[in-house]
PDB file of N, CA and C in Angstrom:
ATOM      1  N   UNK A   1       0.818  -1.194   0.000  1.00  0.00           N
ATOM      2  CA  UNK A   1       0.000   0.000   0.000  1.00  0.00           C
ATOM      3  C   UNK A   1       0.863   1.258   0.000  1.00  0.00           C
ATOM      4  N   UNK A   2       1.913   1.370   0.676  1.00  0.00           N
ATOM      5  CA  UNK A   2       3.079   2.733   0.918  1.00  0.00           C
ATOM      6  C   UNK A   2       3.532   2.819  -0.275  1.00  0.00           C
ATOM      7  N   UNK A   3       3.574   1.838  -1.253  1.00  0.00           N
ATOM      8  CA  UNK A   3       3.906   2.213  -2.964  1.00  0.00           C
ATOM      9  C   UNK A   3       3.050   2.980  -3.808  1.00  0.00           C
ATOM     10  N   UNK A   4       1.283   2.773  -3.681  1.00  0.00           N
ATOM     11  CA  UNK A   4       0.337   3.434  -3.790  1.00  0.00           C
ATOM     12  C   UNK A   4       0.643   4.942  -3.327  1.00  0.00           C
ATOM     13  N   UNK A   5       0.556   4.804  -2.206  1.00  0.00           N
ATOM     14  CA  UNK A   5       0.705   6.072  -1.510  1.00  0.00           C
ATOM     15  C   UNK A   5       1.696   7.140  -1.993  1.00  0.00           C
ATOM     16  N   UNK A   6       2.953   6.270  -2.140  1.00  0.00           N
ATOM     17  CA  UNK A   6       3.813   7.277  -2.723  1.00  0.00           C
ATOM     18  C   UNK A   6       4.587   7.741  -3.937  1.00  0.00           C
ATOM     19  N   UNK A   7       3.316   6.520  -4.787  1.00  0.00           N
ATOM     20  CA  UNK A   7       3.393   7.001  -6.370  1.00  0.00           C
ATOM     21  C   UNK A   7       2.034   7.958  -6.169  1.00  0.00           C
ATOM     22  N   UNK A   8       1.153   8.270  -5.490  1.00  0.00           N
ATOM     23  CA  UNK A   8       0.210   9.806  -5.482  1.00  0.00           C
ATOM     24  C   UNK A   8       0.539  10.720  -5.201  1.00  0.00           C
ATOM     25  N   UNK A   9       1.680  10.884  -4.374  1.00  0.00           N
ATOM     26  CA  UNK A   9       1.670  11.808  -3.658  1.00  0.00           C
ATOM     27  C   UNK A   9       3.151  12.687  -4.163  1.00  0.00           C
ATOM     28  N   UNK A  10       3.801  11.802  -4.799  1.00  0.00           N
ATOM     29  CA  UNK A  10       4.608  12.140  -5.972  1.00  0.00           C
ATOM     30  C   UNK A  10       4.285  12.549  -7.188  1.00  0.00           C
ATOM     31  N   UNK A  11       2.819  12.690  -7.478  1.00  0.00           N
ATOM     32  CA  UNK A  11       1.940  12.779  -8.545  1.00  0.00           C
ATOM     33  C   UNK A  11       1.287  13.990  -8.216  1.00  0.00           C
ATOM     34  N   UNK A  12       1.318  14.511  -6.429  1.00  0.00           N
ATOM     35  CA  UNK A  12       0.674  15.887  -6.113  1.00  0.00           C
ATOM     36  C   UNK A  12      -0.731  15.489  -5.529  1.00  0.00           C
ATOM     37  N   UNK A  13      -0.851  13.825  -5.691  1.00  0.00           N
ATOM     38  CA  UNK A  13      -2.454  13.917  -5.099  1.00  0.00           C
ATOM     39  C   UNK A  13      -2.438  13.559  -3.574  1.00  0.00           C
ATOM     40  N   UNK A  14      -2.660  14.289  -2.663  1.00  0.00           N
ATOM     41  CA  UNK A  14      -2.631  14.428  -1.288  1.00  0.00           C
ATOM     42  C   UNK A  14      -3.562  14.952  -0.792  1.00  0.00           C
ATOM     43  N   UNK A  15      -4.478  14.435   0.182  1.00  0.00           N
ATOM     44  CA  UNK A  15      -5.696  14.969   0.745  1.00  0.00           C
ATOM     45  C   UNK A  15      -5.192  16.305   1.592  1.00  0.00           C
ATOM     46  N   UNK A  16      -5.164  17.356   1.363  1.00  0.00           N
ATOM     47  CA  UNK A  16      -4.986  18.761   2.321  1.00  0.00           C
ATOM     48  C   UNK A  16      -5.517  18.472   3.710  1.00  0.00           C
ATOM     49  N   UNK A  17      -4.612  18.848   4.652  1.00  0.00           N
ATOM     50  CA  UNK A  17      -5.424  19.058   6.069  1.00  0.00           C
ATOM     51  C   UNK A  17      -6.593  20.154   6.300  1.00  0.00           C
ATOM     52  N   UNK A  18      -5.796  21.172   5.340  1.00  0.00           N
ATOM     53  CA  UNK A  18      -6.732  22.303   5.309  1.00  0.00           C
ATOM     54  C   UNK A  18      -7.741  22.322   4.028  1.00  0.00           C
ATOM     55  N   UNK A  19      -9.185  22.635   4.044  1.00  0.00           N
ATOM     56  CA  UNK A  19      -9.914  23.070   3.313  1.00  0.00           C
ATOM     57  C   UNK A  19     -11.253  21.720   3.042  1.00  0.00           C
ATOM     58  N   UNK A  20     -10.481  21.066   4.105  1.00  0.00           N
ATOM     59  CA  UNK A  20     -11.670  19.671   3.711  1.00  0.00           C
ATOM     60  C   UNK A  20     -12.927  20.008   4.361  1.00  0.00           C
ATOM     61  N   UNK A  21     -13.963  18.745   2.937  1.00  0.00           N
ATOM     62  CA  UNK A  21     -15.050  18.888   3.902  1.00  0.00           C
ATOM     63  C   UNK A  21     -15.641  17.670   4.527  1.00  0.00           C
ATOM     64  N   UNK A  22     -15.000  16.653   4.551  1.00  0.00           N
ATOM     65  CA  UNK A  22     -15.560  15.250   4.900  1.00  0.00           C
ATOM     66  C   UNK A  22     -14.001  14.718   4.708  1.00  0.00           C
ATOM     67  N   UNK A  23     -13.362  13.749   3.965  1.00  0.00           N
ATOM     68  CA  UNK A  23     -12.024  13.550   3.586  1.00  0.00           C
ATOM     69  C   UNK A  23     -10.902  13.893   2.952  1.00  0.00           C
ATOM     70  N   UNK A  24     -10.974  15.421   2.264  1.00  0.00           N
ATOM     71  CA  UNK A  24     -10.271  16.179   1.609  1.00  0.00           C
ATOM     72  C   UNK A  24     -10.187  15.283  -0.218  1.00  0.00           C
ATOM     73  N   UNK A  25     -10.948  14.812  -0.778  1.00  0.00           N
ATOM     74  CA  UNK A  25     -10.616  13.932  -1.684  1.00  0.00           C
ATOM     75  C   UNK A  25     -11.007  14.897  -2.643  1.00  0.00           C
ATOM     76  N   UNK A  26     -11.583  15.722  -2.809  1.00  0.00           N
ATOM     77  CA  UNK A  26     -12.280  16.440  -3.589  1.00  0.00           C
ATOM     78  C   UNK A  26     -11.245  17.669  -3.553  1.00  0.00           C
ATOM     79  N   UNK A  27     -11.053  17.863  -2.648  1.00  0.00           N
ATOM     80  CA  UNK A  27      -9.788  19.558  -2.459  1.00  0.00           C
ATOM     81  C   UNK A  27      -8.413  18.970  -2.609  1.00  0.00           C
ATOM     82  N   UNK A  28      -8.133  17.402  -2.922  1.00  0.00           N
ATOM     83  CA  UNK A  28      -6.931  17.030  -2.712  1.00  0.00           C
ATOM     84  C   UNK A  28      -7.288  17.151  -4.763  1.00  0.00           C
ATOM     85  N   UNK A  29      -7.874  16.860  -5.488  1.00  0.00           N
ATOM     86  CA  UNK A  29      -8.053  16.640  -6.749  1.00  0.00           C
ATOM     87  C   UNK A  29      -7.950  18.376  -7.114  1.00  0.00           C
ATOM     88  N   UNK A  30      -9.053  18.942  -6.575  1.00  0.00           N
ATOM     89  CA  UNK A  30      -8.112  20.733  -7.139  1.00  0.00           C
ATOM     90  C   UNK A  30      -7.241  21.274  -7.156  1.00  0.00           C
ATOM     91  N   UNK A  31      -6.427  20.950  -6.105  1.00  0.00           N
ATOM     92  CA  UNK A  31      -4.950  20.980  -5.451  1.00  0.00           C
ATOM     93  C   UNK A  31      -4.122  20.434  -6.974  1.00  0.00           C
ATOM     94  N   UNK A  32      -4.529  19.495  -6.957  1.00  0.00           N
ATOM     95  CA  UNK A  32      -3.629  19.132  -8.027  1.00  0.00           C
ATOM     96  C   UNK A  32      -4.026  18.970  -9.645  1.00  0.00           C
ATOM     97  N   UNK A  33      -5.311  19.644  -9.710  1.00  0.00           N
ATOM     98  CA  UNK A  33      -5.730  19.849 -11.230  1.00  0.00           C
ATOM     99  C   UNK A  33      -5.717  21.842 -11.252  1.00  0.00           C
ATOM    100  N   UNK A  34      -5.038  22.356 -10.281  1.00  0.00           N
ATOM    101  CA  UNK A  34      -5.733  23.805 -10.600  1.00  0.00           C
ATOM    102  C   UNK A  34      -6.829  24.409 -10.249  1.00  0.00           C
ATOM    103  N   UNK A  35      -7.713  23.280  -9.683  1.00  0.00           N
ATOM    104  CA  UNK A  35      -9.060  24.055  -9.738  1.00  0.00           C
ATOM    105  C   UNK A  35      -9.571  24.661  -8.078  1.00  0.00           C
ATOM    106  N   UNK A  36     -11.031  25.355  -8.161  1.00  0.00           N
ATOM    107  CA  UNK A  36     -11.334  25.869  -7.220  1.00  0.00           C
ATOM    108  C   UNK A  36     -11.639  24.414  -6.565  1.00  0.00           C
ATOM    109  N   UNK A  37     -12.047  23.938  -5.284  1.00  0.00           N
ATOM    110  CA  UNK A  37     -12.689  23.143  -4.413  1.00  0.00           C
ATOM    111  C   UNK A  37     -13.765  22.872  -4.453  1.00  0.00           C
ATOM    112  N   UNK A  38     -14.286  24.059  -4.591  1.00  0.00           N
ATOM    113  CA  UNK A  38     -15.995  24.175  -4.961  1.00  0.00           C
ATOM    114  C   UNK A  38     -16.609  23.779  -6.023  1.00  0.00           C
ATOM    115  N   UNK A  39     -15.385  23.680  -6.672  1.00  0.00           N
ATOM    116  CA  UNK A  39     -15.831  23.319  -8.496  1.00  0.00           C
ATOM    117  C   UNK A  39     -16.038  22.053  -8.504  1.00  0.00           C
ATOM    118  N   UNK A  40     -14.901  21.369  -8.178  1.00  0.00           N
ATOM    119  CA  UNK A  40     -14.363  20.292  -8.082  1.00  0.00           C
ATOM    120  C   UNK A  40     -15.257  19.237  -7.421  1.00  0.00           C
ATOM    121  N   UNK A  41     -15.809  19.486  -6.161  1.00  0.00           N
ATOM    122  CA  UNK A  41     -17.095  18.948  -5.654  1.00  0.00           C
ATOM    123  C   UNK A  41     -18.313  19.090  -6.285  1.00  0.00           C
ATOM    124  N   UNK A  42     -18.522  19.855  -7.178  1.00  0.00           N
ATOM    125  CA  UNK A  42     -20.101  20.189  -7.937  1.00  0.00           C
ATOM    126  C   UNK A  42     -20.253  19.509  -9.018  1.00  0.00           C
ATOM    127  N   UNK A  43     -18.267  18.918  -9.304  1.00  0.00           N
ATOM    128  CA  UNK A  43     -18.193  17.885 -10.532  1.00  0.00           C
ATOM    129  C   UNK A  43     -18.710  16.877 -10.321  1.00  0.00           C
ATOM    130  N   UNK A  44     -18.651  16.295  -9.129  1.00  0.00           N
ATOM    131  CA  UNK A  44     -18.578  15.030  -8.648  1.00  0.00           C
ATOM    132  C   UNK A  44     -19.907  14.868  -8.380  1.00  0.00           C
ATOM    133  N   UNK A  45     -20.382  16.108  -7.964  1.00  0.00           N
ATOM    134  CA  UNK A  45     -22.157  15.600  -7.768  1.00  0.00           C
ATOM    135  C   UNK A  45     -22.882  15.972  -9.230  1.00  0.00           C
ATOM    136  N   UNK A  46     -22.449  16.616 -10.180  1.00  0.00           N
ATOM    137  CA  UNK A  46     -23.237  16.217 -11.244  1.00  0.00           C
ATOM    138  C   UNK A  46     -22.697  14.941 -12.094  1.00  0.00           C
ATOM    139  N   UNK A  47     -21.565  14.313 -11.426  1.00  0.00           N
ATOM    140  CA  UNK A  47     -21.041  12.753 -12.856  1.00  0.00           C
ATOM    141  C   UNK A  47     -22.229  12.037 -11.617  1.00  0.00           C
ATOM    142  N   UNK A  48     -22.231  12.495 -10.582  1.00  0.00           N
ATOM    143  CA  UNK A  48     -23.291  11.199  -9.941  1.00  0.00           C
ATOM    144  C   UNK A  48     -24.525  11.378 -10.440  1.00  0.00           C
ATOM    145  N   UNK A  49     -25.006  12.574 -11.108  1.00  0.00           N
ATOM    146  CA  UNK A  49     -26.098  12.510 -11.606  1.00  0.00           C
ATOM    147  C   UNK A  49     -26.076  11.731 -13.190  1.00  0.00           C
ATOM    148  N   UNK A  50     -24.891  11.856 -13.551  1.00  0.00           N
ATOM    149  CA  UNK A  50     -24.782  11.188 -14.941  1.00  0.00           C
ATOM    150  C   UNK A  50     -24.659   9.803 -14.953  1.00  0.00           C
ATOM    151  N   UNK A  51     -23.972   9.290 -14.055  1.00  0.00           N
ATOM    152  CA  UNK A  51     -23.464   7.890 -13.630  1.00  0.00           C
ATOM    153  C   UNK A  51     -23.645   7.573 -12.598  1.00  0.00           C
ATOM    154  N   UNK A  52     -24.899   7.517 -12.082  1.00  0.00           N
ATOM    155  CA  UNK A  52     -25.921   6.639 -10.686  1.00  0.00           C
ATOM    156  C   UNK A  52     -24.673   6.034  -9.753  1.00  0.00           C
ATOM    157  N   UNK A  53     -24.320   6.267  -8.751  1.00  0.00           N
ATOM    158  CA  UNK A  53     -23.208   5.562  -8.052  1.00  0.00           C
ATOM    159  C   UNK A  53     -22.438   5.294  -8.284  1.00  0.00           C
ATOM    160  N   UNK A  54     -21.576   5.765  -9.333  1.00  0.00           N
ATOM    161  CA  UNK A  54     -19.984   5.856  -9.274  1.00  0.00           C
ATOM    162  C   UNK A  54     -19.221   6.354  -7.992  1.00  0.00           C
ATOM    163  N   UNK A  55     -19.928   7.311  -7.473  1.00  0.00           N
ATOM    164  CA  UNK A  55     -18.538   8.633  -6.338  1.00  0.00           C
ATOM    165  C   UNK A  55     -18.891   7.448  -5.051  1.00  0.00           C
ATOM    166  N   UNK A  56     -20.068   6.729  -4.960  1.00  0.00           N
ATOM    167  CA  UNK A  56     -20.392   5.746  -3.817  1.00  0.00           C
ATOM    168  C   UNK A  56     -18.918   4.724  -4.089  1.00  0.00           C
ATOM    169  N   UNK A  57     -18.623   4.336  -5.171  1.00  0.00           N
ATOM    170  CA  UNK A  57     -17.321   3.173  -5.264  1.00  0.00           C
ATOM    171  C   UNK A  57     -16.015   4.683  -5.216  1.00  0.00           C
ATOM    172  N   UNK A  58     -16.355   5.389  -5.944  1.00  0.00           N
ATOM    173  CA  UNK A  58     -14.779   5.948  -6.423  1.00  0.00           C
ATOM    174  C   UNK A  58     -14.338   6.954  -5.151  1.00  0.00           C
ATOM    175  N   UNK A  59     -15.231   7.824  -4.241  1.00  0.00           N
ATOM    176  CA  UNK A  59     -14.768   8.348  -3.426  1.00  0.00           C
ATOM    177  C   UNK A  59     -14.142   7.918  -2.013  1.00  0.00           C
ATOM    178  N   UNK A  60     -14.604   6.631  -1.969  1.00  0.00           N
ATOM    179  CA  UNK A  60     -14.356   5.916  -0.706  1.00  0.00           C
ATOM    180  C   UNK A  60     -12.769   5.274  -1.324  1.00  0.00           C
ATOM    181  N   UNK A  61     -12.616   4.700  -2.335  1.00  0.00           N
ATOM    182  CA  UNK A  61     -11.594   3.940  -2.863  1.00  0.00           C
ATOM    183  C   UNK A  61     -10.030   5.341  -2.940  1.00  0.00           C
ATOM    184  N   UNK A  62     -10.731   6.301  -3.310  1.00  0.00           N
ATOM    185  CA  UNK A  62      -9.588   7.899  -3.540  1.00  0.00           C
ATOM    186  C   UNK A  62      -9.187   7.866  -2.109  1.00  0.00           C
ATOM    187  N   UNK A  63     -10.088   8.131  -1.030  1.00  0.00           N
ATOM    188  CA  UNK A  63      -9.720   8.497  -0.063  1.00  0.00           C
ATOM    189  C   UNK A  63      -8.581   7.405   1.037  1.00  0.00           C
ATOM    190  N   UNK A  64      -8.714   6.133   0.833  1.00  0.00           N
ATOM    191  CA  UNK A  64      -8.124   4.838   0.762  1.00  0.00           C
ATOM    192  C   UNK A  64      -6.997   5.437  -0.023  1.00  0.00           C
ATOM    193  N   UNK A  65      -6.491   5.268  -0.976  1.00  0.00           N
ATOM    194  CA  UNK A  65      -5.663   5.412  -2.155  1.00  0.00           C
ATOM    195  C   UNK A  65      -4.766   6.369  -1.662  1.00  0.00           C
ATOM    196  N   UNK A  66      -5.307   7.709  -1.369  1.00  0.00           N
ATOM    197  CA  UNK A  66      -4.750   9.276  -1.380  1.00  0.00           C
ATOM    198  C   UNK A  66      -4.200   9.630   0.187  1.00  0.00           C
ATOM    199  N   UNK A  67      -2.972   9.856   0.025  1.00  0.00           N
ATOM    200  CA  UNK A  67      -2.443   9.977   1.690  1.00  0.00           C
ATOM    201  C   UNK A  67      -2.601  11.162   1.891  1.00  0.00           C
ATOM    202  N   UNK A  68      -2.824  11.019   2.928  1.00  0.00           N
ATOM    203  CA  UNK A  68      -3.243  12.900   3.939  1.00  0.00           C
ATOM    204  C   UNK A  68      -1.736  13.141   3.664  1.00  0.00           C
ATOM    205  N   UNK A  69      -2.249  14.793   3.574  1.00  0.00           N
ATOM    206  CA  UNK A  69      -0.899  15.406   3.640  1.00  0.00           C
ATOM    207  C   UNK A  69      -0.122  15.433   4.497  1.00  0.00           C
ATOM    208  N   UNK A  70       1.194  15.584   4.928  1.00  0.00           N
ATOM    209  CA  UNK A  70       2.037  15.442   6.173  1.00  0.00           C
ATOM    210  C   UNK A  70       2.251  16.428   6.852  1.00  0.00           C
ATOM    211  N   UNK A  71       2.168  16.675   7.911  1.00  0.00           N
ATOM    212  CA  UNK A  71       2.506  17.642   8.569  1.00  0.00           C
ATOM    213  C   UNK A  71       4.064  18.203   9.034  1.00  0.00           C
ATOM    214  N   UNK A  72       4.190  19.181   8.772  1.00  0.00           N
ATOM    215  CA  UNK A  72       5.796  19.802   8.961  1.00  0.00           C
ATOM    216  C   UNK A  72       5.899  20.078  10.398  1.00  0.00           C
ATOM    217  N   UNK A  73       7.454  19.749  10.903  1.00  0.00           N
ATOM    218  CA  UNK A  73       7.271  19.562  12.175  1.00  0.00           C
ATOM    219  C   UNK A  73       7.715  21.194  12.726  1.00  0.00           C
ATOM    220  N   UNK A  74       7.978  22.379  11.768  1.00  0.00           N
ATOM    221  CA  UNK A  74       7.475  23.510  11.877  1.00  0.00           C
ATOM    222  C   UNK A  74       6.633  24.224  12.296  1.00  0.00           C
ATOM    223  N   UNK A  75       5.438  23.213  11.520  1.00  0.00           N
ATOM    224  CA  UNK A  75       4.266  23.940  11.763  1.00  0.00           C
ATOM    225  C   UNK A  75       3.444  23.440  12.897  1.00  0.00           C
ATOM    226  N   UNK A  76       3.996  21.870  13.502  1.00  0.00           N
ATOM    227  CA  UNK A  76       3.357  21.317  14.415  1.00  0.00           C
ATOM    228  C   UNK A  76       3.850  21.870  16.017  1.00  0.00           C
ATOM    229  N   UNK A  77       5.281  22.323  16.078  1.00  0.00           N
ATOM    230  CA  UNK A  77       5.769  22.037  17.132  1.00  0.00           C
ATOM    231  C   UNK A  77       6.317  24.139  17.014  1.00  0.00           C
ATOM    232  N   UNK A  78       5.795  25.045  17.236  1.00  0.00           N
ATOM    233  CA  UNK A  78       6.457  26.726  17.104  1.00  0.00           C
ATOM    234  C   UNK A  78       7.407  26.545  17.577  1.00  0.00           C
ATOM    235  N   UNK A  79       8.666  27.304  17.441  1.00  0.00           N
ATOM    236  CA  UNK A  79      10.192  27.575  18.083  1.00  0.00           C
ATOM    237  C   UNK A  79       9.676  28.096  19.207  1.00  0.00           C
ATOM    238  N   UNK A  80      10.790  27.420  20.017  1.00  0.00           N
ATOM    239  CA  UNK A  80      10.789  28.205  21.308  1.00  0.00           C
ATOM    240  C   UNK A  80      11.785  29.070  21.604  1.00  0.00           C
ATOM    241  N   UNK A  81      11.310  30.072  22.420  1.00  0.00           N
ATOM    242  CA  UNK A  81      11.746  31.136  22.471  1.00  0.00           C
ATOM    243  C   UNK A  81      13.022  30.949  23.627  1.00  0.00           C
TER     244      UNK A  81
END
């Protein structure tokens, strides 16, 4: 699975910590196509209108697939003073 993981994420597809709204799978795909977030989710609910339960198999399987982004130990831990 860590081969998965890190042929995506070498590819730019990484679920964001920031901007999610359920698993970041949707803001991790704008992230790395360019697009707004908002867009990107409105895609996904009109292919479900085109294709009856696809995002039911494909969003659960992305989010599986797509590693959360990592956290920098910068941003986790502030300098001390």
């Amino acid at each position: 699975m860590n081969t998965v993981h890190d042929s995506m994420a070498r590819q730019g597809l990484v679920r964001p910590r920031e901007g999610r709204m359920l698993a970041g799978v949707c803001a991790g795909l704008a992230r790395r196509f360019g697009l707004d977030p908002w867009l990107t989710r409105l895609l996904f609910v009109l292919i479900l209108f085109v294709i009856p339960g696809s995002q039911i198999l494909v969003y659960p399987l992305l989010w599986i697939l797509m590693p959360s982004e990592e956290r920098s130990y910068a941003s986790t831990y502030p300098p001390v003073a």
